[in-house]
PDB file of N, CA and C in Angstrom:
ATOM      1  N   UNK A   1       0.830  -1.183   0.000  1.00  0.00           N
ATOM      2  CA  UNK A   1       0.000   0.000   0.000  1.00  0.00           C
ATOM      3  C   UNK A   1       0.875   1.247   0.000  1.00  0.00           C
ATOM      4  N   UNK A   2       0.321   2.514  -0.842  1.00  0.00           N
ATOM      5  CA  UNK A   2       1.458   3.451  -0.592  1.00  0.00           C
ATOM      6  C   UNK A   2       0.989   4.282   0.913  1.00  0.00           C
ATOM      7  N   UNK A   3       2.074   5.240   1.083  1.00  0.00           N
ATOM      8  CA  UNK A   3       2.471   5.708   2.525  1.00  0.00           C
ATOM      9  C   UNK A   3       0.971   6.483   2.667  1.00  0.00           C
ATOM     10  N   UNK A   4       0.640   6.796   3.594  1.00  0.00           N
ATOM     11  CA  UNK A   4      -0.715   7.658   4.310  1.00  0.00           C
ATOM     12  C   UNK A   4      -0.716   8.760   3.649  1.00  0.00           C
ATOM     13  N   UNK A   5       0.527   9.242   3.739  1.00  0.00           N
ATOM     14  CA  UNK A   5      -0.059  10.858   3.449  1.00  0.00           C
ATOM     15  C   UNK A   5      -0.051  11.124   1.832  1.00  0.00           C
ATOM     16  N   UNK A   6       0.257  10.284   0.588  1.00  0.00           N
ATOM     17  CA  UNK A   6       0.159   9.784  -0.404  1.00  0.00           C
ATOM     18  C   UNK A   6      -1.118  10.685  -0.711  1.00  0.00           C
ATOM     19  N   UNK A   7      -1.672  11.717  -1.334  1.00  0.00           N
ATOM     20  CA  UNK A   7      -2.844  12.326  -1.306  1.00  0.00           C
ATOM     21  C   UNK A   7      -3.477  11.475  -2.421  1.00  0.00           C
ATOM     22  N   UNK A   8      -2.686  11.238  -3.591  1.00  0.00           N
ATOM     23  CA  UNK A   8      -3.050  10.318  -4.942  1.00  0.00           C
ATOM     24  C   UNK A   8      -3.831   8.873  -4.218  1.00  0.00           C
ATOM     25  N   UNK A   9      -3.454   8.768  -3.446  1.00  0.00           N
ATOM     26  CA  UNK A   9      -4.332   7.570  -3.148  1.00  0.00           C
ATOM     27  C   UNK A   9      -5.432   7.833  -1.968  1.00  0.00           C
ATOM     28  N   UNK A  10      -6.287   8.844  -1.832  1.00  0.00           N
ATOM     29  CA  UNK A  10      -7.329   9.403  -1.530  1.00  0.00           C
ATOM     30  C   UNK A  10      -8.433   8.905  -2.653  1.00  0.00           C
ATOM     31  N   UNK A  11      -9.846   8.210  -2.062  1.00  0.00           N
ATOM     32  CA  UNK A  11     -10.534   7.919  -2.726  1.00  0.00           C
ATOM     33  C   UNK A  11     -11.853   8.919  -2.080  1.00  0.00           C
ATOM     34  N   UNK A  12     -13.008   9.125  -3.097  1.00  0.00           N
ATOM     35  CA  UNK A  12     -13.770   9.578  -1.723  1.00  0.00           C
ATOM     36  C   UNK A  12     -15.134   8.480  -2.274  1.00  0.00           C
ATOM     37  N   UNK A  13     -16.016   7.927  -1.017  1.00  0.00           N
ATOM     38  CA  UNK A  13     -16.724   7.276  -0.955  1.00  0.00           C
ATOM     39  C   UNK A  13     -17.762   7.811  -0.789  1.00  0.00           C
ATOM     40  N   UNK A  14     -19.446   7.478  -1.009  1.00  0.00           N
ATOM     41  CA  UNK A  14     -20.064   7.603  -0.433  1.00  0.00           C
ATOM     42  C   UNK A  14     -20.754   7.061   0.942  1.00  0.00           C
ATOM     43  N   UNK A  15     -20.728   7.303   2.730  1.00  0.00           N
ATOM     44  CA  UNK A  15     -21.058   6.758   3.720  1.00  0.00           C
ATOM     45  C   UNK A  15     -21.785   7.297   4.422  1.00  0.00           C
ATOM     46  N   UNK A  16     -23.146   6.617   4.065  1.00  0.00           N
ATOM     47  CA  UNK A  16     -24.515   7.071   5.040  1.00  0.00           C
ATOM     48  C   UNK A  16     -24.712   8.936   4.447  1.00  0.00           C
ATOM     49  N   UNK A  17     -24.658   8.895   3.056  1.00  0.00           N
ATOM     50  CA  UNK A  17     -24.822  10.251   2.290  1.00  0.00           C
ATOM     51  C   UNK A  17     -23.930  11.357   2.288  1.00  0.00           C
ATOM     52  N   UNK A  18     -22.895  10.793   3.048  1.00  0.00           N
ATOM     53  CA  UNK A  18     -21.545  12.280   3.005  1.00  0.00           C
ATOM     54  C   UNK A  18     -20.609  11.345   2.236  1.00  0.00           C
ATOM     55  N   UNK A  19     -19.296  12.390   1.695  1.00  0.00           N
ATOM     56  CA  UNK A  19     -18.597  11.872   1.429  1.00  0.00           C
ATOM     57  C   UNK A  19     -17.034  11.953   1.758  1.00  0.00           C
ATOM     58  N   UNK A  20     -17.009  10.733   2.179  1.00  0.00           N
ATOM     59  CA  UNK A  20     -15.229  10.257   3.266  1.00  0.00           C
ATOM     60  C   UNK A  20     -14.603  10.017   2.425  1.00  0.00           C
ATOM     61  N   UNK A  21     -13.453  10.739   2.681  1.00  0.00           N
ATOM     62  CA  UNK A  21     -12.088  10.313   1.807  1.00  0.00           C
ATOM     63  C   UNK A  21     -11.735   9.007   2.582  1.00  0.00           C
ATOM     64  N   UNK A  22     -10.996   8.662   1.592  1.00  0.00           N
ATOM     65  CA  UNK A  22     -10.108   7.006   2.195  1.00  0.00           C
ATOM     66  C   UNK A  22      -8.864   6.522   1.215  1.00  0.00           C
ATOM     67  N   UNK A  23      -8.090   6.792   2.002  1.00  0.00           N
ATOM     68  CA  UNK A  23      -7.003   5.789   1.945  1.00  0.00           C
ATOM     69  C   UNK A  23      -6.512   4.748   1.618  1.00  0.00           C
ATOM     70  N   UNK A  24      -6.232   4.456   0.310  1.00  0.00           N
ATOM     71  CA  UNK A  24      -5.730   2.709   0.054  1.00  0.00           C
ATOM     72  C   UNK A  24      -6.796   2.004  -0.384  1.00  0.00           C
ATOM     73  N   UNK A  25      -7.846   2.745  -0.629  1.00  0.00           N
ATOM     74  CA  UNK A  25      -9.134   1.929  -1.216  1.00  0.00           C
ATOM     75  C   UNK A  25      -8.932   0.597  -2.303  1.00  0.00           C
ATOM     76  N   UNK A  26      -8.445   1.512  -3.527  1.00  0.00           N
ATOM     77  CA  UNK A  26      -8.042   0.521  -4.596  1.00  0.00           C
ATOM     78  C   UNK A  26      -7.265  -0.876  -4.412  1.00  0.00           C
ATOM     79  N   UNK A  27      -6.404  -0.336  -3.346  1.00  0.00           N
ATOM     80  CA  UNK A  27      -5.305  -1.441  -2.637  1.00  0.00           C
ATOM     81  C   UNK A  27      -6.160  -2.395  -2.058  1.00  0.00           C
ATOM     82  N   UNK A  28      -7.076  -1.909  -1.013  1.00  0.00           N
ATOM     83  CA  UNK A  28      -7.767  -3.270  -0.244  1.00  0.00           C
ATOM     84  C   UNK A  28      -8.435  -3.658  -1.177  1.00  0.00           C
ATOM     85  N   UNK A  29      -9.249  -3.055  -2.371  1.00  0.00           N
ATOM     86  CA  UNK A  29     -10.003  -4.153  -2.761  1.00  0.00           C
ATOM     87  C   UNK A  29      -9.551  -5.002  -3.442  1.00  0.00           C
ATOM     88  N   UNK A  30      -8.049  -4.783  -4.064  1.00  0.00           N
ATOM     89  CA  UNK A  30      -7.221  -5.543  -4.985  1.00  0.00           C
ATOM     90  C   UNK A  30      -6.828  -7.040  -3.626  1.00  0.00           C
ATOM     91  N   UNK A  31      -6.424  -6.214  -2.743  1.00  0.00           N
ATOM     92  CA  UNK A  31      -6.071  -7.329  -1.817  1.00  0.00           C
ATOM     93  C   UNK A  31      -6.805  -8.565  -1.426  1.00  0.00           C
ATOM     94  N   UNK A  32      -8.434  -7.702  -1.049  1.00  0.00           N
ATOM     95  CA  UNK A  32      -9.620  -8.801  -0.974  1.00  0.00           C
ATOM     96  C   UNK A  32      -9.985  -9.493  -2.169  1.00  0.00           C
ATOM     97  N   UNK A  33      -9.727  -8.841  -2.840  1.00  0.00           N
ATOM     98  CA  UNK A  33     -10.184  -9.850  -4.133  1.00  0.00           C
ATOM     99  C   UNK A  33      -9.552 -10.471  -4.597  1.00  0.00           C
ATOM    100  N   UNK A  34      -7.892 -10.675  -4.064  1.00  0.00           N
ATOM    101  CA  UNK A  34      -7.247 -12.017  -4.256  1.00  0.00           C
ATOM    102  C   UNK A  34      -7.069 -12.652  -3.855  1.00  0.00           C
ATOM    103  N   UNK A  35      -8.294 -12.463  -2.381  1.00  0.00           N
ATOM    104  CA  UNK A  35      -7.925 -14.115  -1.549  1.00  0.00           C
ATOM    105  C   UNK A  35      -9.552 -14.731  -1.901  1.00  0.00           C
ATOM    106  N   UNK A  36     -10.090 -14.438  -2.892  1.00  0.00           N
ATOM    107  CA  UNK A  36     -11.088 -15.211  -4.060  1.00  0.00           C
ATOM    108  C   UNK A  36     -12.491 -15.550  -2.508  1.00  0.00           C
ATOM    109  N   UNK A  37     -12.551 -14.823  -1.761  1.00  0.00           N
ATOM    110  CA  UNK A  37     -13.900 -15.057  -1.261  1.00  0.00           C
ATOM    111  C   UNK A  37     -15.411 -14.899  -1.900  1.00  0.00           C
ATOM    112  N   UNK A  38     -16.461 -15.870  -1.396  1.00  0.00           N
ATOM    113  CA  UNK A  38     -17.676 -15.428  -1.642  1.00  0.00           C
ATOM    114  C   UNK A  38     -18.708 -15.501  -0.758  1.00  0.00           C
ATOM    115  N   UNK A  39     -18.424 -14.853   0.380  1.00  0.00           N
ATOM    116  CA  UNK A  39     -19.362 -14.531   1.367  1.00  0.00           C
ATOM    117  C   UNK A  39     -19.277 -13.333   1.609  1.00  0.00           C
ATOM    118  N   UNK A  40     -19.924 -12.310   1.334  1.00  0.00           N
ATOM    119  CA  UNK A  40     -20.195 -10.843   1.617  1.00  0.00           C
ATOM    120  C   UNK A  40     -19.875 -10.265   2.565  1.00  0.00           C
ATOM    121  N   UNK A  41     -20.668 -10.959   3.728  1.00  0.00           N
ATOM    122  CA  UNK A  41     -20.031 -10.737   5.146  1.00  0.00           C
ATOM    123  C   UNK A  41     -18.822 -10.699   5.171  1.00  0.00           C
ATOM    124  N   UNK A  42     -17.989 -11.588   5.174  1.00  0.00           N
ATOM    125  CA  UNK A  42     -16.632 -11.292   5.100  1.00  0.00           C
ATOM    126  C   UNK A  42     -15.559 -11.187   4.185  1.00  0.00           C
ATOM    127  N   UNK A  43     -16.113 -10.494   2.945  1.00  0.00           N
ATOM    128  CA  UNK A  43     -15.515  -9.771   2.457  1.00  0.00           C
ATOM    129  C   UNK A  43     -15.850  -8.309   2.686  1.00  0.00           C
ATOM    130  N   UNK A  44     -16.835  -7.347   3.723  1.00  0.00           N
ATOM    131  CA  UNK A  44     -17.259  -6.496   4.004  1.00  0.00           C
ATOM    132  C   UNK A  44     -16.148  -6.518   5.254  1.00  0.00           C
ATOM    133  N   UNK A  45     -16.049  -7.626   6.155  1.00  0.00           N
ATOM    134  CA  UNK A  45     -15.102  -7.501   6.855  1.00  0.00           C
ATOM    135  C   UNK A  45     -13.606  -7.379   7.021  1.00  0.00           C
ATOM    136  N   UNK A  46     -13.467  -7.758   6.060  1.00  0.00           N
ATOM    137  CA  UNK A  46     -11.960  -8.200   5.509  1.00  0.00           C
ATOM    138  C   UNK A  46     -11.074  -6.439   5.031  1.00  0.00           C
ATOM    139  N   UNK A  47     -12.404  -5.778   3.822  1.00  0.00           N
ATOM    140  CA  UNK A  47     -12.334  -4.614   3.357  1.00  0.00           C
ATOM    141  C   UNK A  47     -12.171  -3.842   4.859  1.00  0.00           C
ATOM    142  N   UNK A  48     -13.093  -3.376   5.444  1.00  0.00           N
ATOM    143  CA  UNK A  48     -13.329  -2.761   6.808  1.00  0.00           C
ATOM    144  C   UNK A  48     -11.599  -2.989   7.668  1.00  0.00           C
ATOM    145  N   UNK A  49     -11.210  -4.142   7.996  1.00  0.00           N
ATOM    146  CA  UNK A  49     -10.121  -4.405   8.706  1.00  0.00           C
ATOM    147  C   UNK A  49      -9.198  -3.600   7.622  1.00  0.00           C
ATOM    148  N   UNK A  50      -9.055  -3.523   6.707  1.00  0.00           N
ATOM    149  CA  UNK A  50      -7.863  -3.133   5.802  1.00  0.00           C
ATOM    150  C   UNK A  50      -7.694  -1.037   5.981  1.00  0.00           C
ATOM    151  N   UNK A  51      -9.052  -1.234   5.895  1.00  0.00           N
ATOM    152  CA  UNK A  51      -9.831   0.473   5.639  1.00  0.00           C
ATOM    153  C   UNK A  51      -9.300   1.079   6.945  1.00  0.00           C
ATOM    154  N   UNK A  52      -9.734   0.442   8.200  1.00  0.00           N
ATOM    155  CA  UNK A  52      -9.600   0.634   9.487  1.00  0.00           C
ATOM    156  C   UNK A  52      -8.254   0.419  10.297  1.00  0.00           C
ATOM    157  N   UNK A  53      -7.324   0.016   9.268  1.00  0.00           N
ATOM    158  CA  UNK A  53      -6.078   0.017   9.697  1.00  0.00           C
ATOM    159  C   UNK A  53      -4.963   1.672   9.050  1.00  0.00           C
ATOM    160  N   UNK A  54      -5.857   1.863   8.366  1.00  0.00           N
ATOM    161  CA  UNK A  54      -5.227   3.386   7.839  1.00  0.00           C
ATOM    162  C   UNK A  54      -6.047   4.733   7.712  1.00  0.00           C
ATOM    163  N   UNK A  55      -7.726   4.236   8.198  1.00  0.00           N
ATOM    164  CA  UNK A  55      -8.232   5.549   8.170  1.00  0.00           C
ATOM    165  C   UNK A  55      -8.799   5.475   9.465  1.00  0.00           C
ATOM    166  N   UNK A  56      -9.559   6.277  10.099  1.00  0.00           N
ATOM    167  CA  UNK A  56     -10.808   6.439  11.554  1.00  0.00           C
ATOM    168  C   UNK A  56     -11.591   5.991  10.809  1.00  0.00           C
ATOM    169  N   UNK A  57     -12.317   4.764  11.400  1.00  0.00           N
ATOM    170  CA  UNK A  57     -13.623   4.594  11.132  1.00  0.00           C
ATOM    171  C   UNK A  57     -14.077   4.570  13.113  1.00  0.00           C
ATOM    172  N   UNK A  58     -14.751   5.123  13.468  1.00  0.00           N
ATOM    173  CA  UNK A  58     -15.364   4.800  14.710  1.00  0.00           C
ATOM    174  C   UNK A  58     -16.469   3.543  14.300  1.00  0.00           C
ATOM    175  N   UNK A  59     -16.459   2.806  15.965  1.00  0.00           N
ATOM    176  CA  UNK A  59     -16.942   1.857  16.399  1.00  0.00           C
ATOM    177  C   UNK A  59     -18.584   2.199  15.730  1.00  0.00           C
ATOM    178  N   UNK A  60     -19.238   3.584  15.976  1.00  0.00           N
ATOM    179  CA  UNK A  60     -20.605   3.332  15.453  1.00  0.00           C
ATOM    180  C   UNK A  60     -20.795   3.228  14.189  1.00  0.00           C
ATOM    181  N   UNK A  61     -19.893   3.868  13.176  1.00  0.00           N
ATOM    182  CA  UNK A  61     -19.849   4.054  11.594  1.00  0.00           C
ATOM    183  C   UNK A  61     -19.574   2.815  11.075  1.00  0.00           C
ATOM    184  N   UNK A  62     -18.892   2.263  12.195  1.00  0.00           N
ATOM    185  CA  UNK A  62     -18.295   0.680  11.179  1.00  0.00           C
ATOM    186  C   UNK A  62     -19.385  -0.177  10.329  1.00  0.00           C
ATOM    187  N   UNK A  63     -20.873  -0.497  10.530  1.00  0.00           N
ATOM    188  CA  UNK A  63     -22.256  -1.385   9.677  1.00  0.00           C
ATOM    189  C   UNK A  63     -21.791  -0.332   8.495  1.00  0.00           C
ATOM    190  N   UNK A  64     -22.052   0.919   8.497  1.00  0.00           N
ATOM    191  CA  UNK A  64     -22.323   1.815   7.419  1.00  0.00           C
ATOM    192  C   UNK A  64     -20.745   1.797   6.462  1.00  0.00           C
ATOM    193  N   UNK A  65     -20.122   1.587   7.295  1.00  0.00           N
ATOM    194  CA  UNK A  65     -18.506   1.791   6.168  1.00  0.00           C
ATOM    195  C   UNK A  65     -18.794   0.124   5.476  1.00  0.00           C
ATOM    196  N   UNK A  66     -19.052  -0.755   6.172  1.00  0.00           N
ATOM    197  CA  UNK A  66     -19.061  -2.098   5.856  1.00  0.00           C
ATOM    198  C   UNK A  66     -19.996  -2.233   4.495  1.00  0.00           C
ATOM    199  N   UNK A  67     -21.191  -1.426   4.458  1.00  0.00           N
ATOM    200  CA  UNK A  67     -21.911  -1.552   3.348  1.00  0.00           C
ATOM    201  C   UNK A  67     -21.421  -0.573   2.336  1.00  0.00           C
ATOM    202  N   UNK A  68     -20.698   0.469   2.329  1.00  0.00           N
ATOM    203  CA  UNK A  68     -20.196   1.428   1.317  1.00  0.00           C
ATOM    204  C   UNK A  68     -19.019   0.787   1.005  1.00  0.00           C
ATOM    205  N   UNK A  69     -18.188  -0.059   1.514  1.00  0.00           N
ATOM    206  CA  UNK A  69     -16.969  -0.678   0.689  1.00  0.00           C
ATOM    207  C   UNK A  69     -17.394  -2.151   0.377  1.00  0.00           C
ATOM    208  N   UNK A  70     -18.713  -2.413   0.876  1.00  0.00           N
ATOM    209  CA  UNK A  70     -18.869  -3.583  -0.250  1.00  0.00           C
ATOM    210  C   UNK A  70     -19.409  -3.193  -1.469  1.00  0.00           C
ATOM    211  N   UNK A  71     -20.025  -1.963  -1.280  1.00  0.00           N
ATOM    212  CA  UNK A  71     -20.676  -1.365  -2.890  1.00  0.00           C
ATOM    213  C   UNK A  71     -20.004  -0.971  -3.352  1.00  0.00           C
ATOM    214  N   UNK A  72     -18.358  -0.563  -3.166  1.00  0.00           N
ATOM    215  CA  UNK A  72     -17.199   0.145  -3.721  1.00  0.00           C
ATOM    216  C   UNK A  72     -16.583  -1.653  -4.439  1.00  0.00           C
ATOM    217  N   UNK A  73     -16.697  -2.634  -3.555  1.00  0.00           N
ATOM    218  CA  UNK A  73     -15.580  -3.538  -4.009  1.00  0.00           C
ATOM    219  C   UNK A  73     -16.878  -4.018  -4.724  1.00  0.00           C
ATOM    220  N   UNK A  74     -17.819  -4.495  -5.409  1.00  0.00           N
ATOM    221  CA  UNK A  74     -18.940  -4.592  -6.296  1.00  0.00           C
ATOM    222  C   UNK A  74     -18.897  -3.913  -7.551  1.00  0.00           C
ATOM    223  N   UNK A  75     -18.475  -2.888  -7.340  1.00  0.00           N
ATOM    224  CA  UNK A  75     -18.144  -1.783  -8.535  1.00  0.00           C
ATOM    225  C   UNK A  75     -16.921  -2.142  -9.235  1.00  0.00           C
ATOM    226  N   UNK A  76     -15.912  -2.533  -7.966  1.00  0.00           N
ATOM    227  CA  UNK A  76     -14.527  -2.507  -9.245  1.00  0.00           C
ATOM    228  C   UNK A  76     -14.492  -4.297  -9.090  1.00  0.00           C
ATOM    229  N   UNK A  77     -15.347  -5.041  -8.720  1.00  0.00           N
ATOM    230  CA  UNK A  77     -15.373  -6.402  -9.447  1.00  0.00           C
ATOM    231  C   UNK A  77     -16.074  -6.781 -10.897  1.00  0.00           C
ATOM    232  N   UNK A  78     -16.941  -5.815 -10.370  1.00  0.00           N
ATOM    233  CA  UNK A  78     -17.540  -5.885 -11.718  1.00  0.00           C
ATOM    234  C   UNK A  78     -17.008  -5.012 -12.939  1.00  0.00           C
ATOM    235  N   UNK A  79     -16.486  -3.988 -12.632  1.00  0.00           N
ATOM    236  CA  UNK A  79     -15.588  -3.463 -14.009  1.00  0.00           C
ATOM    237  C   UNK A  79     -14.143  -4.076 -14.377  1.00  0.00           C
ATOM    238  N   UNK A  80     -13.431  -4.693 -13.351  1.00  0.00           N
ATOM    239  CA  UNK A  80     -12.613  -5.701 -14.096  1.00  0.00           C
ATOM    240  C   UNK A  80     -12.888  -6.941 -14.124  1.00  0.00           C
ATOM    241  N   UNK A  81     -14.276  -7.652 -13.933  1.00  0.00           N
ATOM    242  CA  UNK A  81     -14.263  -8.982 -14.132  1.00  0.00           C
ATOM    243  C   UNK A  81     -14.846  -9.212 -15.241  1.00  0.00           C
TER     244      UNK A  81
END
């Protein structure tokens, strides 16, 4: 993943109607999607642990980040698959 303060790798998401920048996006989903899961749940979790190791997600936001980076990693599975 490149370094934090890397601004080029700023994504911004949509979460619960605002929009959060994030960090390394492209990276986790490349990451999750090469350990070939197909359970949602934890690939929502997997994303989240990756997300949450380089940006704030607080304890209450975490359901809502969990469903905006599975609709983020949905998006770029489906445009490169």
């Amino acid at each position: 993943m490149k370094r934090c303060c890397d601004l080029r790798s700023i994504e911004f998401i949509e979460v619960q109607g605002r929009k959060v920048g994030i960090f390394g996006l492209r990276e986790a989903i490349a990451e999750v999607s090469s350990l070939g899961l197909s359970d949602e749940e934890r690939i929502a979790e997997e994303l989240l642990s990756r997300i949450a190791a380089r940006n704030y997600v607080s304890r209450e936001a975490r359901p809502a980040y969990k469903e905006a980076l599975l609709r983020e990693y949905r998006k770029a599975v489906r445009k490169n698959g």
